[in-house]
Protein backbone atom coordinates (compact mmCIF):
# COMPACT_ATOMS: atom_id res chain seq x y z
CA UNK A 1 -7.59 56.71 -56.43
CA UNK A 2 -8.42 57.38 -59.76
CA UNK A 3 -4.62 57.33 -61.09
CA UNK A 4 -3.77 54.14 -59.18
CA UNK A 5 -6.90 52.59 -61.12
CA UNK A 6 -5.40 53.56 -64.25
CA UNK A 7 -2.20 52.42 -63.68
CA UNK A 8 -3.25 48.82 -62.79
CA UNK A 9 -4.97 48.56 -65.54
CA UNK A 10 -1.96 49.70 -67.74
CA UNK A 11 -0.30 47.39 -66.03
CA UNK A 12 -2.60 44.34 -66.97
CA UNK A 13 -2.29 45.57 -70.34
CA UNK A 14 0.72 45.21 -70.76
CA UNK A 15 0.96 41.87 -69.15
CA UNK A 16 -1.92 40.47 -71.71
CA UNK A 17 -0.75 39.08 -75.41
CA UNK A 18 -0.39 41.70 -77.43
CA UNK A 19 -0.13 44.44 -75.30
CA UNK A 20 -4.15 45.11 -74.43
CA UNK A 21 -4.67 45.47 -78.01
CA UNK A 22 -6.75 42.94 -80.85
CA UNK A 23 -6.40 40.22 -78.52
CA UNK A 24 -7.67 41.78 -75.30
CA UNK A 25 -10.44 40.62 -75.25
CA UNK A 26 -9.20 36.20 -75.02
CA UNK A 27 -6.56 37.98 -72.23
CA UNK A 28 -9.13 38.76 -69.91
CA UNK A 29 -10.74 35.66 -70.37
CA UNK A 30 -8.07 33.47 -69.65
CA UNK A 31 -7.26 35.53 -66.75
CA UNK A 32 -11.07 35.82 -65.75
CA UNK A 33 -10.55 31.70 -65.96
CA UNK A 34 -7.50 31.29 -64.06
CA UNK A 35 -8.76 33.67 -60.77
CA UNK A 36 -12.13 30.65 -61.28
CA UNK A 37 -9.53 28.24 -60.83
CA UNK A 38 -7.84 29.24 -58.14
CA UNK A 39 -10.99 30.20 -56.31
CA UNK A 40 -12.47 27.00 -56.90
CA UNK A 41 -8.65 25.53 -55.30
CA UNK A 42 -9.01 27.63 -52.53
CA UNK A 43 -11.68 25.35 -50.90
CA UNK A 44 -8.99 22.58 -50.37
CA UNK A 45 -8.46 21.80 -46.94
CA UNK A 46 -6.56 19.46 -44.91
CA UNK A 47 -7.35 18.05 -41.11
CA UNK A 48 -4.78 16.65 -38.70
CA UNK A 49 -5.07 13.56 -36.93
CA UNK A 50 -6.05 15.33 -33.76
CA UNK A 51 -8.34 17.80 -35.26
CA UNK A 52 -12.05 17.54 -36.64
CA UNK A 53 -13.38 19.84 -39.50
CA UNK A 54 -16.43 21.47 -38.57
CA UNK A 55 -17.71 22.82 -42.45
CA UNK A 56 -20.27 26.01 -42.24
CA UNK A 57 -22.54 27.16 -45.26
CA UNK A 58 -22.95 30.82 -45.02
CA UNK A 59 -22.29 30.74 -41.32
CA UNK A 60 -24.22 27.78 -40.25
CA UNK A 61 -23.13 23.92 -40.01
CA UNK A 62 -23.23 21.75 -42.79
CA UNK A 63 -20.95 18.82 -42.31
CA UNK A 64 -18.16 17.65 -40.57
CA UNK A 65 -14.65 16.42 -42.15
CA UNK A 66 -12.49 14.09 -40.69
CA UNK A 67 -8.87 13.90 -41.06
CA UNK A 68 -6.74 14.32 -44.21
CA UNK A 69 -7.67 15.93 -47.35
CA UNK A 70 -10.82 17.61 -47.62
CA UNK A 71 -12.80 20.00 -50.06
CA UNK A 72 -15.46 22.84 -49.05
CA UNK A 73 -16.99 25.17 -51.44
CA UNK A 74 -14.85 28.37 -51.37
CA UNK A 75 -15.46 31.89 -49.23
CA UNK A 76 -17.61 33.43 -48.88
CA UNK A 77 -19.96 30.10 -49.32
CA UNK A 78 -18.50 27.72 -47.53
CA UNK A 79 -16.05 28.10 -44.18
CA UNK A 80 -14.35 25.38 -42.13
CA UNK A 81 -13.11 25.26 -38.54
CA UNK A 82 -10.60 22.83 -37.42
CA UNK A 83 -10.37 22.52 -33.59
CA UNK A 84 -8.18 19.38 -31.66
CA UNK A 85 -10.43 17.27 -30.35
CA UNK A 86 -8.13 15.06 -28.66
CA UNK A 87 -6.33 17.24 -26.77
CA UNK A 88 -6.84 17.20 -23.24
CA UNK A 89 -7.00 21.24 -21.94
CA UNK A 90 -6.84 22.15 -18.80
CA UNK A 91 -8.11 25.25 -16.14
CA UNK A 92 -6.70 25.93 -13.53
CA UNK A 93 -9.21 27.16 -10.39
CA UNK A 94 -7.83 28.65 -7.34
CA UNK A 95 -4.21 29.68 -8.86
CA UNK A 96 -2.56 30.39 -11.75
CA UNK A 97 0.47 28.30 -12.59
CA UNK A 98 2.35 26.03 -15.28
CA UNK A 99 -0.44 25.90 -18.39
CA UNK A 100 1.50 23.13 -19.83
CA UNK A 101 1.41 20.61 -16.75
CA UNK A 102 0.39 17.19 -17.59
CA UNK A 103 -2.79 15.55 -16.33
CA UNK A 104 -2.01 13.89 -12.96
CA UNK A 105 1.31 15.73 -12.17
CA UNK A 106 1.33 17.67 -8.74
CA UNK A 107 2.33 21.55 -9.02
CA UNK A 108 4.79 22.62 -7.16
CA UNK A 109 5.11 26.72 -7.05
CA UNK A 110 2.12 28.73 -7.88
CA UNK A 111 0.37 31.91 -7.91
CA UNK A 112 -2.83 32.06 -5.21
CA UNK A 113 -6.41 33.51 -6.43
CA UNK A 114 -8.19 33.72 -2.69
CA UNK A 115 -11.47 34.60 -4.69
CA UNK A 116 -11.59 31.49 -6.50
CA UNK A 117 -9.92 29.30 -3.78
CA UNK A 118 -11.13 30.52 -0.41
CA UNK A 119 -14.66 28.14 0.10
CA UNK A 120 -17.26 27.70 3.27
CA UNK A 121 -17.02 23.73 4.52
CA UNK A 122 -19.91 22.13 5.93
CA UNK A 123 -18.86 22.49 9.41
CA UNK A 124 -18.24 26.28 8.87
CA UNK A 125 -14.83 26.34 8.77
CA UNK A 126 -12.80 28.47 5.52
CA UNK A 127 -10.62 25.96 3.57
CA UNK A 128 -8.37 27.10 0.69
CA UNK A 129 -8.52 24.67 -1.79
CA UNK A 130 -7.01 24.69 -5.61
CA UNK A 131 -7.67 22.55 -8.34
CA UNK A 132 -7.80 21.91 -12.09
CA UNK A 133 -9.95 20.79 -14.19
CA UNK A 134 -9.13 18.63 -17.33
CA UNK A 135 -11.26 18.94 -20.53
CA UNK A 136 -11.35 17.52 -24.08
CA UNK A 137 -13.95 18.77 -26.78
CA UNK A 138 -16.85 15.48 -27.09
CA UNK A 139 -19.28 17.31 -30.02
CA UNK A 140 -17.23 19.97 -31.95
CA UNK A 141 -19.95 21.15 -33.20
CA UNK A 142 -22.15 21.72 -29.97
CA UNK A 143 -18.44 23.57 -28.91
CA UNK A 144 -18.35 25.69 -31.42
CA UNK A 145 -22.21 26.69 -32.00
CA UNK A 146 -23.66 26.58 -28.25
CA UNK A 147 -21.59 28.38 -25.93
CA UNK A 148 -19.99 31.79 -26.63
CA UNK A 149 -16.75 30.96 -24.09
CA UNK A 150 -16.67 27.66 -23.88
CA UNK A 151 -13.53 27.89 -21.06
CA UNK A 152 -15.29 30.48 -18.95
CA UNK A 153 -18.48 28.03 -18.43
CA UNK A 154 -16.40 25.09 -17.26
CA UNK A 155 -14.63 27.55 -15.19
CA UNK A 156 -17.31 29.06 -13.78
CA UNK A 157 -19.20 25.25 -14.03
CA UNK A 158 -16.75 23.33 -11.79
CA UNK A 159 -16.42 26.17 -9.75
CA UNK A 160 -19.95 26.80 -9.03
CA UNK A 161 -20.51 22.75 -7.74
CA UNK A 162 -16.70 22.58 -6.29
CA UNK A 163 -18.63 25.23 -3.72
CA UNK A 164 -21.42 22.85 -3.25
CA UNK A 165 -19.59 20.03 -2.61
CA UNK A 166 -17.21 21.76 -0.06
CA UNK A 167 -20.17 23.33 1.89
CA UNK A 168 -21.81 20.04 2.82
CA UNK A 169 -17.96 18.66 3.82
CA UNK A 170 -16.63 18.80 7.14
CA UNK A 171 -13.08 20.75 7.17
CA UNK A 172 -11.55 17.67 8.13
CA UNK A 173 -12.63 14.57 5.83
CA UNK A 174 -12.16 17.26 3.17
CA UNK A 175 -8.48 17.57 3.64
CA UNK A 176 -7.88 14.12 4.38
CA UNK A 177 -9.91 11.05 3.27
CA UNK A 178 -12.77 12.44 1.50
CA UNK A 179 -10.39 14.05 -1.68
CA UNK A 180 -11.26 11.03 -3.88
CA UNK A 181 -14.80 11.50 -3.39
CA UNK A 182 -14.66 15.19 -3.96
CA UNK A 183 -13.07 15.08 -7.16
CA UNK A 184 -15.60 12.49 -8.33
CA UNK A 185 -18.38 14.81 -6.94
CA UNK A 186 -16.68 17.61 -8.62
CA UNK A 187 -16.42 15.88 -11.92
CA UNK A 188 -19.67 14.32 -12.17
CA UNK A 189 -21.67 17.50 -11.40
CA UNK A 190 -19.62 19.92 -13.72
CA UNK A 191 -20.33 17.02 -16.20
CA UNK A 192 -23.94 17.00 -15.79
CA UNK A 193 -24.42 21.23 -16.25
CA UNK A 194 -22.45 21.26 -19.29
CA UNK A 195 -24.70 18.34 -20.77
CA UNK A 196 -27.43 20.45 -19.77
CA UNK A 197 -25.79 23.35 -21.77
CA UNK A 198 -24.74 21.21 -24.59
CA UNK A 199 -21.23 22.57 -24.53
CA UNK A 200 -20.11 19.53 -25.99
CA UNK A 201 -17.60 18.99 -23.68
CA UNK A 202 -16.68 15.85 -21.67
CA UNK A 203 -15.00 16.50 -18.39
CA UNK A 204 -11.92 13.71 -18.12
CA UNK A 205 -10.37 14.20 -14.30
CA UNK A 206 -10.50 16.99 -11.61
CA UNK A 207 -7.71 17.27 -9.77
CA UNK A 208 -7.69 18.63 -6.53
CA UNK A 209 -3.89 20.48 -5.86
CA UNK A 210 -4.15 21.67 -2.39
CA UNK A 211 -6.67 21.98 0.58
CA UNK A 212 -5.17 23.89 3.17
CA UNK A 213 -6.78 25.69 5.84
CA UNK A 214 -6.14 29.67 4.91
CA UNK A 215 -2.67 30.68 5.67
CA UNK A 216 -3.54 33.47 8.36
CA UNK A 217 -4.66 30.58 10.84
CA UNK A 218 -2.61 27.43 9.42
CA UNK A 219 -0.61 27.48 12.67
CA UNK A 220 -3.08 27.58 14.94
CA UNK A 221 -4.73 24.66 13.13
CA UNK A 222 -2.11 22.67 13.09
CA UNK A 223 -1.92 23.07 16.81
CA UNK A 224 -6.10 22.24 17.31
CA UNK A 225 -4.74 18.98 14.86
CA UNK A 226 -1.96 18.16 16.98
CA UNK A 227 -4.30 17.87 20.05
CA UNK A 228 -6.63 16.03 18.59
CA UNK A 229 -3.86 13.36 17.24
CA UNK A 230 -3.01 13.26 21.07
CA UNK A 231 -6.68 13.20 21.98
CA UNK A 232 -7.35 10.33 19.67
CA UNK A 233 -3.91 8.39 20.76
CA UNK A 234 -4.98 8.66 24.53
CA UNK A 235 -8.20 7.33 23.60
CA UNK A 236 -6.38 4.46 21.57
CA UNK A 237 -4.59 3.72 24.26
CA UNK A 238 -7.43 4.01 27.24
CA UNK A 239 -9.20 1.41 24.75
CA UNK A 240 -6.22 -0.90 24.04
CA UNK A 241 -6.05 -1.17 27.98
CA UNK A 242 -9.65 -1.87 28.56
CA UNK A 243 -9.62 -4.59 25.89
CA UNK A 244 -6.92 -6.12 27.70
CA UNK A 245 -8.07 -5.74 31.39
CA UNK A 246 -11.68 -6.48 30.80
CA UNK A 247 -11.17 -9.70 29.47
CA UNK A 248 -8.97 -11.22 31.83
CA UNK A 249 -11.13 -10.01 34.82
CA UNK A 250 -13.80 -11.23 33.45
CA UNK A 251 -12.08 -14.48 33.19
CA UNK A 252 -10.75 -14.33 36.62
CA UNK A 253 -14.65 -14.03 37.67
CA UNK A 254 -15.28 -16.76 35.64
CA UNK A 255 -12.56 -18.92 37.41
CA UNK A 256 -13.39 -17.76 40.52
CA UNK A 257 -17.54 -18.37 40.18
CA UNK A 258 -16.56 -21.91 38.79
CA UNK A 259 -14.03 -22.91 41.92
CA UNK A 260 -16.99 -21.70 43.76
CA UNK A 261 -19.49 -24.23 42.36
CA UNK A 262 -16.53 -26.89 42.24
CA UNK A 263 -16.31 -26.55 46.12
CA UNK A 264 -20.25 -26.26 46.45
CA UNK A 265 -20.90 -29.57 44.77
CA UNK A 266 -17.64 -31.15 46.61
CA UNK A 267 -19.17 -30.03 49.79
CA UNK A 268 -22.50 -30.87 49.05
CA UNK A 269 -21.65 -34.62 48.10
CA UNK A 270 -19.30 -34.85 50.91
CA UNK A 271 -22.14 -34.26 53.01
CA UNK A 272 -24.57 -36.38 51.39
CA UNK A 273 -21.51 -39.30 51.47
CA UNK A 274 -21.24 -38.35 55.54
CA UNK A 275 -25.08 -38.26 55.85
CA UNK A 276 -24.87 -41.52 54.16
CA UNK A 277 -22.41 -43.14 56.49
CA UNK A 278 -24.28 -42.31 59.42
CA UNK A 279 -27.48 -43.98 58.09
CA UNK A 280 -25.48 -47.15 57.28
CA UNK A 281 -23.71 -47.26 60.58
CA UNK A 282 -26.74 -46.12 62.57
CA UNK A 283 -28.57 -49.15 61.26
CA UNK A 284 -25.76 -51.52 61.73
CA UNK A 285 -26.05 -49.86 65.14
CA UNK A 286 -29.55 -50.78 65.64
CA UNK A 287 -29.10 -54.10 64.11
CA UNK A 288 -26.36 -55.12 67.05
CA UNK A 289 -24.97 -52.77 68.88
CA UNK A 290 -21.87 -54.30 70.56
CA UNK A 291 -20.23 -55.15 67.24
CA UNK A 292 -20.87 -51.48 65.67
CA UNK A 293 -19.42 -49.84 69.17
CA UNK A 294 -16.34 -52.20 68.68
CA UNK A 295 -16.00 -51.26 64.67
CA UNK A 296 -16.08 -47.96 65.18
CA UNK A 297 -13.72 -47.99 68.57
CA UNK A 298 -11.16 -50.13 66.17
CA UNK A 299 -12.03 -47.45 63.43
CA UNK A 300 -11.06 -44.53 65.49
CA UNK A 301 -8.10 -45.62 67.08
CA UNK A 302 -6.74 -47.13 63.56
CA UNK A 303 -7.24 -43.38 62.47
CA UNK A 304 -5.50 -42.06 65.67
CA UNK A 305 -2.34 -44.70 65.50
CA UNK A 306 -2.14 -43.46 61.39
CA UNK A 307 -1.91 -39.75 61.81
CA UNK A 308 0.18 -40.09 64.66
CA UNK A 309 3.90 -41.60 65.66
CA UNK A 310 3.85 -45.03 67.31
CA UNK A 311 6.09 -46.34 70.07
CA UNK A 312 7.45 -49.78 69.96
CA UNK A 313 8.99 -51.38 73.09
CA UNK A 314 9.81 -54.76 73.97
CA UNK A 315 7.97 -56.55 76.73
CA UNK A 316 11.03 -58.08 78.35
CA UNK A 317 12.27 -54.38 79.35
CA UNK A 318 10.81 -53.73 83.32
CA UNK A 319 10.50 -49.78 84.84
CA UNK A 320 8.89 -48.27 81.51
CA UNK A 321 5.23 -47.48 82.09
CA UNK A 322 3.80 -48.00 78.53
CA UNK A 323 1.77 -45.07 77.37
CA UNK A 324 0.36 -43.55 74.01
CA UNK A 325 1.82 -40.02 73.49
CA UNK A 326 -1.46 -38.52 70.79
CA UNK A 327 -0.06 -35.54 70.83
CA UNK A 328 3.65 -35.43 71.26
CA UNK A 329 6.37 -32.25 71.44
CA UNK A 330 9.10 -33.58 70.02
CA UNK A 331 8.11 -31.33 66.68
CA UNK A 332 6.33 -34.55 65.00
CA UNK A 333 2.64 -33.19 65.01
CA UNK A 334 0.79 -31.66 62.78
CA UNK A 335 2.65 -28.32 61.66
CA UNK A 336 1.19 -25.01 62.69
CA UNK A 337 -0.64 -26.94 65.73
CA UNK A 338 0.43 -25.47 69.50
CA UNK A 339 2.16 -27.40 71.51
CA UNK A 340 0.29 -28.03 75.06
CA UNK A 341 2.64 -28.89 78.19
CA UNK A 342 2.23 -32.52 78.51
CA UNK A 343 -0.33 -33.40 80.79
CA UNK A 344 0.13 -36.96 83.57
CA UNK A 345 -0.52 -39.56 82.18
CA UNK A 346 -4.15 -41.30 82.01
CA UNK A 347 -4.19 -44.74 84.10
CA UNK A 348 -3.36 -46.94 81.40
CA UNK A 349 -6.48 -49.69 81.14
CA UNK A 350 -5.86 -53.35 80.58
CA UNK A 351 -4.38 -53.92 77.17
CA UNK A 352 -3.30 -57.37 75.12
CA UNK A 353 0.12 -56.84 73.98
CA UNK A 354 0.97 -58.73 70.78
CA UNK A 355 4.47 -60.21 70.03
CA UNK A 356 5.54 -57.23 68.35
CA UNK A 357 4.78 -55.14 71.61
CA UNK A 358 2.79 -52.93 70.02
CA UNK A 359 0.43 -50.98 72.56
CA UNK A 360 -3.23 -51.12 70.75
């Protein structure tokens, strides 16, 4: 050690004006003046655009620096850290794949971790579920100063509540409708420890990748979700039919109660018309007697003569007994009505024939 000491310094010597002789002594000041100088350069620094310089004094923070040129004091007083604050990092939870996938973009092939993926859902069923977790650094300094790891605690951070919010989720909401609302859950709380922690870290999307039952029973689910998509389309079905019967039958009951009361009050008036009638013509009746007996005789037999064929015959003809066939069987009476054997016929009482020699 000793000879490579010498030899430096015979090398320095020689390197001085003069060759380490007379003017030694101005050599080793200019030299002593030029190591200042370049010491005191050394504490020129610059910062990107996506960077932020954190400046420590002796190990603890002093300043920060933003982009561009910047000057600290040299080591051993001063230090400066640069880290990218606007990068958005990533972890990946559940697998290990692609570190360099954007935020947003689906991965494709991947590397399982069943102890990070494998979770309890609120129902009690095992769900496999990966995700990632984007990051970007908020404080630099909190980053830097108040967590040792600052990756393993969001790991461990979204993690920990991505448990939490799976075990109060049913299996099936979480695989299907409810992923939005995870993630958010996911985010928020993840969010809310590290502010707690003052990692100065701001959590910018979770992403869930898969949710998959575990791969051991994925057939046999599938088969328990087949059923119930036939459950649930029987039961569409059974309801679709209901809505369509019910209503009409309930219309037809409606129909049917309202013909009811149609007939009811048609009844009922035709009554109280025929109840009516009686009273007039009973006092017409009582008022004189042999006119209302003739009325309603004439009445009668009008009705007879219109619901029934008439029989014309001229007066001149002789050896044709006149008679009134009411109910004839030549297939001119009312339809459906039997059809007696014609009976003698009545003595035929005195009758005025007109000029027409029509029988009244």
């Amino acid at each position: 050690m000793d000879e490579l000491i010498r030899q430096a310094q015979e090398q320095v010597r020689r390197l001085l004006p003069g060759g380490g002789s007379g003017a030694g002594g101005r050599g080793l000041a200019l030299l002593a003046v030029l190591l200042v100088a370049l010491w005191g350069a050394s504490g020129v620094f610059r910062v990107q655009p996506d960077e932020l310089g954190v400046v420590m004094r002796f190990g603890a923070f002093t300043r920060m620096a933003g982009p561009g040129l910047n000057y600290h004091l040299p080591w051993p007083v001063e230090q400066v850290m640069t880290p990218r604050v606007t990068r958005i990092n990533r972890i990946d939870i559940g697998f290990r794949g692609d570190g360099d996938l954007p935020p947003g973009a689906r991965l494709t092939s991947a590397r399982d971790v069943l102890e990070e993926s494998l979770m309890l859902t609120g129902d009690e069923n095992i769900v496999d579920i990966d995700f990632t977790v984007f990051w970007r650094i908020r404080d630099a300094a909190d980053f830097l100063f108040n967590t040792r790891n600052p990756e393993a605690t969001i790991k461990s951070a979204a993690e920990s509540v991505m448990r939490e919010v799976i075990g109060r989720t049913p299996i099936q909401p979480a695989m299907n409708e409810a992923r939005a609302q995870i993630e958010q859950a996911v985010r928020t709380g993840t969010q809310a420890i590290l502010d707690q922690y003052h990692a100065g870290v701001e959590i910018t999307q979770v992403q869930a990748q898969k949710t998959d039952p575990p791969a051991a029973v994925i057939e046999a689910f599938n088969d328990v979700q087949r059923a119930g998509s036939d459950r649930e389309r029987a039961r569409n079905e059974a309801q679709s039919y209901r809505n369509d019967i019910v209503p009409r039958a309930r219309g037809e009951g409606q129909r049917l109660v309202q013909e009811a009361t149609g007939y009811r009050e048609s009844q009922v008036a035709k009554a109280r018309g025929e109840a009516a009638r009686f009273t007039s013509v009973l006092e017409a009746y009582n008022q004189a007697q042999d006119i209302t007996l003739r009325r309603l005789y004439l009445e009668t037999m009008e009705d007879i003569l219109r619901r029934n064929p008439k029989l014309v015959v001229d007066d001149r003809l002789t050896g044709m007994l006149p008679l009134l066939n009411l109910n004839p069987g030549d297939g001119q009476g009312l339809p459906g009505q039997a059809r007696p054997a014609p009976a003698a016929a009545p003595p035929t009482p005195p009758a005025s024939r007109s000029s027409t020699g029509i029988a009244r």
